[in-house]
PDB file of N, CA and C in Angstrom:
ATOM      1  N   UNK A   1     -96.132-131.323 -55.809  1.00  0.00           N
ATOM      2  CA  UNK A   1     -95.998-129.877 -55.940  1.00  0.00           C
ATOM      3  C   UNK A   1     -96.839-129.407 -57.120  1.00  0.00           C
ATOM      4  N   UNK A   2     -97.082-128.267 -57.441  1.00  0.00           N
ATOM      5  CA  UNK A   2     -97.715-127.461 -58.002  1.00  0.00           C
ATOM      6  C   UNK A   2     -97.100-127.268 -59.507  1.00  0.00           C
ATOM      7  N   UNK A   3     -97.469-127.432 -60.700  1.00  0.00           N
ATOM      8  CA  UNK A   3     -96.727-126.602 -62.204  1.00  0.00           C
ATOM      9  C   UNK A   3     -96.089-125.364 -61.757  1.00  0.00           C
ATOM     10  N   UNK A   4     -95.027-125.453 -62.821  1.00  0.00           N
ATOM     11  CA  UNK A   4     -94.373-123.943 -62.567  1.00  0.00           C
ATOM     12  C   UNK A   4     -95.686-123.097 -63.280  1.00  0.00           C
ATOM     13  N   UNK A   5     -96.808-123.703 -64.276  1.00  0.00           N
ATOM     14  CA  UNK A   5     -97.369-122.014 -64.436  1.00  0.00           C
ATOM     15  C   UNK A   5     -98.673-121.795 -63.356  1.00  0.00           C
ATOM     16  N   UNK A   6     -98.051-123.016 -62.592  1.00  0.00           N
ATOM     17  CA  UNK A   6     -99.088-121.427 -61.246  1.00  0.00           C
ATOM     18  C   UNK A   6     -98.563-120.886 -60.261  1.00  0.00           C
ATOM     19  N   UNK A   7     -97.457-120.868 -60.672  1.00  0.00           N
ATOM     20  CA  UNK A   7     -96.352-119.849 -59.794  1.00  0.00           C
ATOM     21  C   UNK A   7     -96.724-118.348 -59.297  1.00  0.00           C
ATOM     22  N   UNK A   8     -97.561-117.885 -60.605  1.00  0.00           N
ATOM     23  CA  UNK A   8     -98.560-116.224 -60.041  1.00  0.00           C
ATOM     24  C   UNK A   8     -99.347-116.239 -59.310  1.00  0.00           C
ATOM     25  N   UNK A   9    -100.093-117.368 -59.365  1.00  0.00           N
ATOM     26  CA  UNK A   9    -101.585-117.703 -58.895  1.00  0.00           C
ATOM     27  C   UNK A   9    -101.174-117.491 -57.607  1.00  0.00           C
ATOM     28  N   UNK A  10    -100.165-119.123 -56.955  1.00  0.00           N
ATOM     29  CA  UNK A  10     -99.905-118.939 -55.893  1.00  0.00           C
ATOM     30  C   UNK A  10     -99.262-118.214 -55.191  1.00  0.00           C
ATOM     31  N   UNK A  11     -98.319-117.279 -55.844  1.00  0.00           N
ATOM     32  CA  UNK A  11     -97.732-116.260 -55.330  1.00  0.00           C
ATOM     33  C   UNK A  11     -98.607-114.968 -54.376  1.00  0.00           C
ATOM     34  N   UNK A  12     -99.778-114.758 -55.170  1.00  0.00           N
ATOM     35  CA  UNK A  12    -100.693-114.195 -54.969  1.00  0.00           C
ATOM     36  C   UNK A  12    -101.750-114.410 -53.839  1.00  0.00           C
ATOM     37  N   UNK A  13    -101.832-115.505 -53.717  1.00  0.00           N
ATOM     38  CA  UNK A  13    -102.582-116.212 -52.835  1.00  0.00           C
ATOM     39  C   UNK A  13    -101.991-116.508 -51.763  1.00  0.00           C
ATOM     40  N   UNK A  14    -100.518-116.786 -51.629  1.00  0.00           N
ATOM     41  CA  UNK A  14     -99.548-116.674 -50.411  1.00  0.00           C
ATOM     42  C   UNK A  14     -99.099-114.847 -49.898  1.00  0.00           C
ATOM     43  N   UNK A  15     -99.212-114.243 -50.591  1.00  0.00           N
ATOM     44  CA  UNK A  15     -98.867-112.832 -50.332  1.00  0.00           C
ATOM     45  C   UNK A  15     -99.935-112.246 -49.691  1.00  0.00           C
ATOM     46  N   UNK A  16    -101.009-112.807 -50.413  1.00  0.00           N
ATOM     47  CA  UNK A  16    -102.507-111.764 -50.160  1.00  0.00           C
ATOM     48  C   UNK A  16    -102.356-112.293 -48.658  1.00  0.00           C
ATOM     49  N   UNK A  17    -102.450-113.558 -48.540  1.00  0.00           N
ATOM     50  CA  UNK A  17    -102.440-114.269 -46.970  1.00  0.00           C
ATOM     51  C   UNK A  17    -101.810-113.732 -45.714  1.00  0.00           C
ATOM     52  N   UNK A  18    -100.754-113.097 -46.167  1.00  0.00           N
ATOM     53  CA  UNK A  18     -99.548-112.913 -45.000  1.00  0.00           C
ATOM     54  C   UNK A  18    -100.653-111.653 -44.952  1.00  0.00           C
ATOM     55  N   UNK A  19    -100.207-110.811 -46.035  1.00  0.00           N
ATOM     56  CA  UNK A  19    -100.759-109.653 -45.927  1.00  0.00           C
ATOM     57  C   UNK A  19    -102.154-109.079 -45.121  1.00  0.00           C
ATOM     58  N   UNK A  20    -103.015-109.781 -45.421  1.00  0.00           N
ATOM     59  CA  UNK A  20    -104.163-109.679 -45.155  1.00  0.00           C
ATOM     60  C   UNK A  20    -104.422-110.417 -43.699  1.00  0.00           C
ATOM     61  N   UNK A  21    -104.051-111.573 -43.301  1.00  0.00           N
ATOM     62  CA  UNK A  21    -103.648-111.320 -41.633  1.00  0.00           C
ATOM     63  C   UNK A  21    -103.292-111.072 -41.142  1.00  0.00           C
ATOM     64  N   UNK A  22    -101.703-110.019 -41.319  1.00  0.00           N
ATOM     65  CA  UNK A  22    -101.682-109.248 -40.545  1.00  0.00           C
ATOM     66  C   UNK A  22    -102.251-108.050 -40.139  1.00  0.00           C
ATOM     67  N   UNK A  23    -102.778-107.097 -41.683  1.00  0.00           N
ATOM     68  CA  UNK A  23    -103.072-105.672 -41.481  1.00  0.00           C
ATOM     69  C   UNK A  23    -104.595-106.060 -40.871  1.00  0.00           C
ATOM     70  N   UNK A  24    -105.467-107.089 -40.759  1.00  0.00           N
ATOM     71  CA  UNK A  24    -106.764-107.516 -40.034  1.00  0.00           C
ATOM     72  C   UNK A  24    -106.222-107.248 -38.983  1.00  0.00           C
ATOM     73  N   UNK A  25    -105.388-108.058 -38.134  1.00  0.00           N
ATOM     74  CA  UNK A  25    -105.072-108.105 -37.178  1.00  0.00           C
ATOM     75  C   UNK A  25    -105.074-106.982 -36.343  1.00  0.00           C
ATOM     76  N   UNK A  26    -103.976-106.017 -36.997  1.00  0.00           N
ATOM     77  CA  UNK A  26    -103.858-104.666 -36.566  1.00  0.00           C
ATOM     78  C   UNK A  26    -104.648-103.824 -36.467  1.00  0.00           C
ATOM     79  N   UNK A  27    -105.458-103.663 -37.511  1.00  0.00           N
ATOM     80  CA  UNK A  27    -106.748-102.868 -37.844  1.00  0.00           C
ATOM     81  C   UNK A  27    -107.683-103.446 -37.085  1.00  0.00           C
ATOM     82  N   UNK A  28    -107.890-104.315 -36.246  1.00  0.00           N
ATOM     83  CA  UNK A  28    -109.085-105.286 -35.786  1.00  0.00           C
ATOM     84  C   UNK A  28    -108.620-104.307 -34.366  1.00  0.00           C
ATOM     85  N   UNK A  29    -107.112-104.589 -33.667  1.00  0.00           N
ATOM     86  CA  UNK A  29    -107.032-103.800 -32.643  1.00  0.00           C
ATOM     87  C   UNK A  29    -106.819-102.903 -32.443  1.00  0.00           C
ATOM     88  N   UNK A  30    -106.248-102.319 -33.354  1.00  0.00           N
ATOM     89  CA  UNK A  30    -106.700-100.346 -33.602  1.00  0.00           C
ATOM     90  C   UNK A  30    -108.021-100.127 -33.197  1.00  0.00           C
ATOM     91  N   UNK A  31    -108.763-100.518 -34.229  1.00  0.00           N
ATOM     92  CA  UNK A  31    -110.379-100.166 -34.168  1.00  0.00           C
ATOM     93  C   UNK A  31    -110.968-100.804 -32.837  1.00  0.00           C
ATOM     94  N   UNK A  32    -110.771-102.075 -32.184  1.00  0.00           N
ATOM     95  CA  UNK A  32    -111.685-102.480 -31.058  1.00  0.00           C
ATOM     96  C   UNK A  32    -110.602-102.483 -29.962  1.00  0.00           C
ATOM     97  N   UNK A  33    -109.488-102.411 -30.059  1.00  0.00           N
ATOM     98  CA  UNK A  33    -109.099-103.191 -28.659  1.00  0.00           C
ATOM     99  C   UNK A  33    -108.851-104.213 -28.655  1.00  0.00           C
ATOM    100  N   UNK A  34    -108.403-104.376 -27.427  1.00  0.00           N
ATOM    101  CA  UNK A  34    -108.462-106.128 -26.775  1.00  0.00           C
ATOM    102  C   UNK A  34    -109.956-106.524 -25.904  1.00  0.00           C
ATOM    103  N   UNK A  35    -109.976-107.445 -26.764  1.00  0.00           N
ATOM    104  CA  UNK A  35    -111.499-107.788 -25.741  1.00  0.00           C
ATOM    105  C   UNK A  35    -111.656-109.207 -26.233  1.00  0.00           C
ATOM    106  N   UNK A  36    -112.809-109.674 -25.797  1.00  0.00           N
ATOM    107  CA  UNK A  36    -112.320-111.425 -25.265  1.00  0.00           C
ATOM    108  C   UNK A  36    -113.407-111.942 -26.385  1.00  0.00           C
ATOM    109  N   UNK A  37    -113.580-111.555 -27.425  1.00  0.00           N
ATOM    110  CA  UNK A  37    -113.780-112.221 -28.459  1.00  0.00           C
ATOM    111  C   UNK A  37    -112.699-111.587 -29.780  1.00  0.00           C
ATOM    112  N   UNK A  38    -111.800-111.079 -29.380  1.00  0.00           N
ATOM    113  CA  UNK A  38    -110.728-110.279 -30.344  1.00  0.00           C
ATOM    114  C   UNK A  38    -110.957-111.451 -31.537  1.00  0.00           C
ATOM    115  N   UNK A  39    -110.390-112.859 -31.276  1.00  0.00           N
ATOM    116  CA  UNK A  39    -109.378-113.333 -31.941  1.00  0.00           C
ATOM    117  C   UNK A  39    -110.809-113.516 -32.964  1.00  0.00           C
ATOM    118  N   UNK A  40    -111.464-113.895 -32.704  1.00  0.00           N
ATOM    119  CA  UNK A  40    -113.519-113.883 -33.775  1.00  0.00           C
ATOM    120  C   UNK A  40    -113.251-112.612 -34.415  1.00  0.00           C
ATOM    121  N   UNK A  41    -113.231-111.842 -34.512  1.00  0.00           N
ATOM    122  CA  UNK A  41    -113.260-110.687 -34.790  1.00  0.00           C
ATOM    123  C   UNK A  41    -112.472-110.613 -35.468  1.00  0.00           C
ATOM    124  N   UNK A  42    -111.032-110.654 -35.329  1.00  0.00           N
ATOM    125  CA  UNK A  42    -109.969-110.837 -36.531  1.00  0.00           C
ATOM    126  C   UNK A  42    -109.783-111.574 -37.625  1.00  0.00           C
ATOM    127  N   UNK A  43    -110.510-113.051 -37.461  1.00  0.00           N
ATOM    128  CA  UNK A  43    -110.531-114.223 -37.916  1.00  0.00           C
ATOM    129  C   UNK A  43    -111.532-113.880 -39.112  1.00  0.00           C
ATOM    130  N   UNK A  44    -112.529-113.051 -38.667  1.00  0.00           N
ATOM    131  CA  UNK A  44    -113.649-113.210 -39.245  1.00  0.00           C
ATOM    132  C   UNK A  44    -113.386-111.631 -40.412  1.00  0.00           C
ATOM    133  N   UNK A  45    -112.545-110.661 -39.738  1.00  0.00           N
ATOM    134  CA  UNK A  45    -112.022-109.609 -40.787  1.00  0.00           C
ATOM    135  C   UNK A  45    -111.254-110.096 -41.962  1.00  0.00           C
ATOM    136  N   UNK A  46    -110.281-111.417 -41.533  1.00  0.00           N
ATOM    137  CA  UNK A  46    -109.391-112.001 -41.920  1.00  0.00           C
ATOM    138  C   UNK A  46    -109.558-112.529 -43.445  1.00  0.00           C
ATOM    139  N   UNK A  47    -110.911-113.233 -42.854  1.00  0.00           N
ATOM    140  CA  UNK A  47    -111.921-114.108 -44.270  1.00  0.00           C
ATOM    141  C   UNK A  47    -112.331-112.665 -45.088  1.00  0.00           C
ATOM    142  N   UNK A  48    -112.830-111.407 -44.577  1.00  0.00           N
ATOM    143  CA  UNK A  48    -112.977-111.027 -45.926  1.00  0.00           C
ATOM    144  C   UNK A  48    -111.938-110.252 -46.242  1.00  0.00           C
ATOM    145  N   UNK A  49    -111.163-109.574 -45.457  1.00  0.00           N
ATOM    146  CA  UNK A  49    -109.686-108.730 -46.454  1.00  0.00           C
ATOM    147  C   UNK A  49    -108.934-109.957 -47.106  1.00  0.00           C
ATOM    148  N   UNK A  50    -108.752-111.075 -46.884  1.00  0.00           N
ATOM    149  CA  UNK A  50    -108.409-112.441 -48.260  1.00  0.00           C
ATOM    150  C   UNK A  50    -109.073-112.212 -49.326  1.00  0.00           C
ATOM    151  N   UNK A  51    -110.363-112.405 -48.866  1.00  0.00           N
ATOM    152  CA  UNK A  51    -111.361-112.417 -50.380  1.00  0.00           C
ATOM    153  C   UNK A  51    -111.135-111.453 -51.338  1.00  0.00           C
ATOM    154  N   UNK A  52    -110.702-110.488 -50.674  1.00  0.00           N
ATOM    155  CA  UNK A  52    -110.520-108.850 -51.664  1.00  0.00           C
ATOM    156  C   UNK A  52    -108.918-109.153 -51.563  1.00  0.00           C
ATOM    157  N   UNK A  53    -108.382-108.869 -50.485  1.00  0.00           N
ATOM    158  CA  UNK A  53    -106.509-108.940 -51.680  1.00  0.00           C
ATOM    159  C   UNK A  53    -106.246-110.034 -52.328  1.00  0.00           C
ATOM    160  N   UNK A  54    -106.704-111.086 -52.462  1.00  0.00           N
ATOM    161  CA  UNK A  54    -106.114-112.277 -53.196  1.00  0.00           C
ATOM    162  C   UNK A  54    -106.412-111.821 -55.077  1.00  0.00           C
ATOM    163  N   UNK A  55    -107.793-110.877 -55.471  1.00  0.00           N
ATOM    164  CA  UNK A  55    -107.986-111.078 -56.586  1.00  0.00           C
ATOM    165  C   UNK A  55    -106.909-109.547 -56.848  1.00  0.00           C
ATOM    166  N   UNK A  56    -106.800-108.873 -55.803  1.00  0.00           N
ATOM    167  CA  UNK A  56    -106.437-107.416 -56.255  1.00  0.00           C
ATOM    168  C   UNK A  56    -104.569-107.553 -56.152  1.00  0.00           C
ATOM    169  N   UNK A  57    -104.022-108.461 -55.554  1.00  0.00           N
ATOM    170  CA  UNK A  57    -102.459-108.965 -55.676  1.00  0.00           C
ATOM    171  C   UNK A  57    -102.523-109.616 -57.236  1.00  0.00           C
ATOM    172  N   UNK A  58    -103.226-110.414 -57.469  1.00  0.00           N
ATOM    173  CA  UNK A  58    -103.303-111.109 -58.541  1.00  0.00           C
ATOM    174  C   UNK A  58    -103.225-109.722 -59.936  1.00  0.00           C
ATOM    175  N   UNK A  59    -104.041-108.993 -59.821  1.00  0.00           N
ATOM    176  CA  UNK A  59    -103.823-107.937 -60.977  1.00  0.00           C
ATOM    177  C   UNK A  59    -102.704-107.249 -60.869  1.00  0.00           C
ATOM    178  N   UNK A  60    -102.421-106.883 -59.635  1.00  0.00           N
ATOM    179  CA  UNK A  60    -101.707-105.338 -59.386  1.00  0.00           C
ATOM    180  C   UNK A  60    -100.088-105.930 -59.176  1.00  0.00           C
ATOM    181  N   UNK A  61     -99.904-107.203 -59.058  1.00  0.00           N
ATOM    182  CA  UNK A  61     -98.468-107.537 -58.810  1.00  0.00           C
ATOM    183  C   UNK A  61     -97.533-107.221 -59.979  1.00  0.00           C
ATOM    184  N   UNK A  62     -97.858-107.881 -61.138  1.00  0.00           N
ATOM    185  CA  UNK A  62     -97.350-107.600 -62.357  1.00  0.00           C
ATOM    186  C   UNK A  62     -96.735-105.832 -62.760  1.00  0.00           C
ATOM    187  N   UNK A  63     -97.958-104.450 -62.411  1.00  0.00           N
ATOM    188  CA  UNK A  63     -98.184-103.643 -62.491  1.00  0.00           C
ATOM    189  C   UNK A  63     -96.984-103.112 -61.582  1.00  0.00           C
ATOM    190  N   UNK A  64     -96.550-103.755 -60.153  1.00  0.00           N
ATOM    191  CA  UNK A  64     -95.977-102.837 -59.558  1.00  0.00           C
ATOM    192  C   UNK A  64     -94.720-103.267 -59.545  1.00  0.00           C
ATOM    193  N   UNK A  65     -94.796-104.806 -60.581  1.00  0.00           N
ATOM    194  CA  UNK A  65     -93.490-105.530 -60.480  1.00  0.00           C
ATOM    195  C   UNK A  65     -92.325-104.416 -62.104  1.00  0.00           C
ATOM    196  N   UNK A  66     -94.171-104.362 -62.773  1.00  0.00           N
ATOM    197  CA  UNK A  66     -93.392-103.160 -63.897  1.00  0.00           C
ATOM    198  C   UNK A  66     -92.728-101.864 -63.145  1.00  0.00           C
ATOM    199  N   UNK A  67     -93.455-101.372 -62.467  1.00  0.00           N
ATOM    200  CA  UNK A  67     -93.248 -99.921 -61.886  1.00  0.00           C
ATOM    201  C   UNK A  67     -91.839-100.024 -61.353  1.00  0.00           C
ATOM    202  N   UNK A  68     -91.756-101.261 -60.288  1.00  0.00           N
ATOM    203  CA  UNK A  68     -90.234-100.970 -59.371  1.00  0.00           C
ATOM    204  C   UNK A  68     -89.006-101.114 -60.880  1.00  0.00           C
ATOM    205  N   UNK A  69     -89.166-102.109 -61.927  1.00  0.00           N
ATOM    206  CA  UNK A  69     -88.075-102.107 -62.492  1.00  0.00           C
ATOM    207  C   UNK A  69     -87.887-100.579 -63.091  1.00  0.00           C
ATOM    208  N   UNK A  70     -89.106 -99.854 -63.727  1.00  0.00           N
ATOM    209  CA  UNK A  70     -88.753 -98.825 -64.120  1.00  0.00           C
ATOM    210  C   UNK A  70     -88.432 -97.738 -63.443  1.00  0.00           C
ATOM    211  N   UNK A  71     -88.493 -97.966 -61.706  1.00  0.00           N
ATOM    212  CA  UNK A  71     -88.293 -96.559 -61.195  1.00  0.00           C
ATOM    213  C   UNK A  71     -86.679 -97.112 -60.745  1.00  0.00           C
ATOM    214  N   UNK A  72     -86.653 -98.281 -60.849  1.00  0.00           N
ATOM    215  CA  UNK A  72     -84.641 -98.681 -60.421  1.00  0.00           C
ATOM    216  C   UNK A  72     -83.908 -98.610 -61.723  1.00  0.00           C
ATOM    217  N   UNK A  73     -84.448 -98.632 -63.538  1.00  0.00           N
ATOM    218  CA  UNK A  73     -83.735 -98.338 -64.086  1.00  0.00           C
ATOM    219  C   UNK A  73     -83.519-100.024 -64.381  1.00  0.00           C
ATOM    220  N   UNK A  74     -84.078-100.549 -64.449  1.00  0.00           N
ATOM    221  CA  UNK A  74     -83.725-102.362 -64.917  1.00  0.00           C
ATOM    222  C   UNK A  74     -84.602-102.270 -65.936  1.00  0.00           C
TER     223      UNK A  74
END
């Protein structure tokens, strides 16, 4: 297993993941449809919305992890 101090890193890198294949996904068939190279097309949106949320979860998690405690009052 992994050190506990890359617990952000990977947090980030597992979040950006979910995240970012699904809204590809969706956005891939919003924008095109179904058509018979879909899953290329998603796969390949897939690789770059990772590349961009993995560094932008990594900054902004902390930021919104501040925000929710202060808008619940913790």
């Amino acid at each position: 297993m992994f050190p506990t101090r890359f617990q952000p890193i990977l947090f980030a890198f597992i979040m950006s993941g979910f995240m970012a294949f699904l809204m590809s996904g969706i956005l891939t068939f919003i924008n095109l449809g179904w058509f018979t190279e879909f899953f290329y097309a998603w796969f390949r949106a897939y690789a770059y919305a990772h590349a961009c949320a993995f560094p932008l979860v990594f900054i902004f998690a902390p930021l919104s992890r501040k925000l929710s405690f202060r808008l619940t009052g913790q």
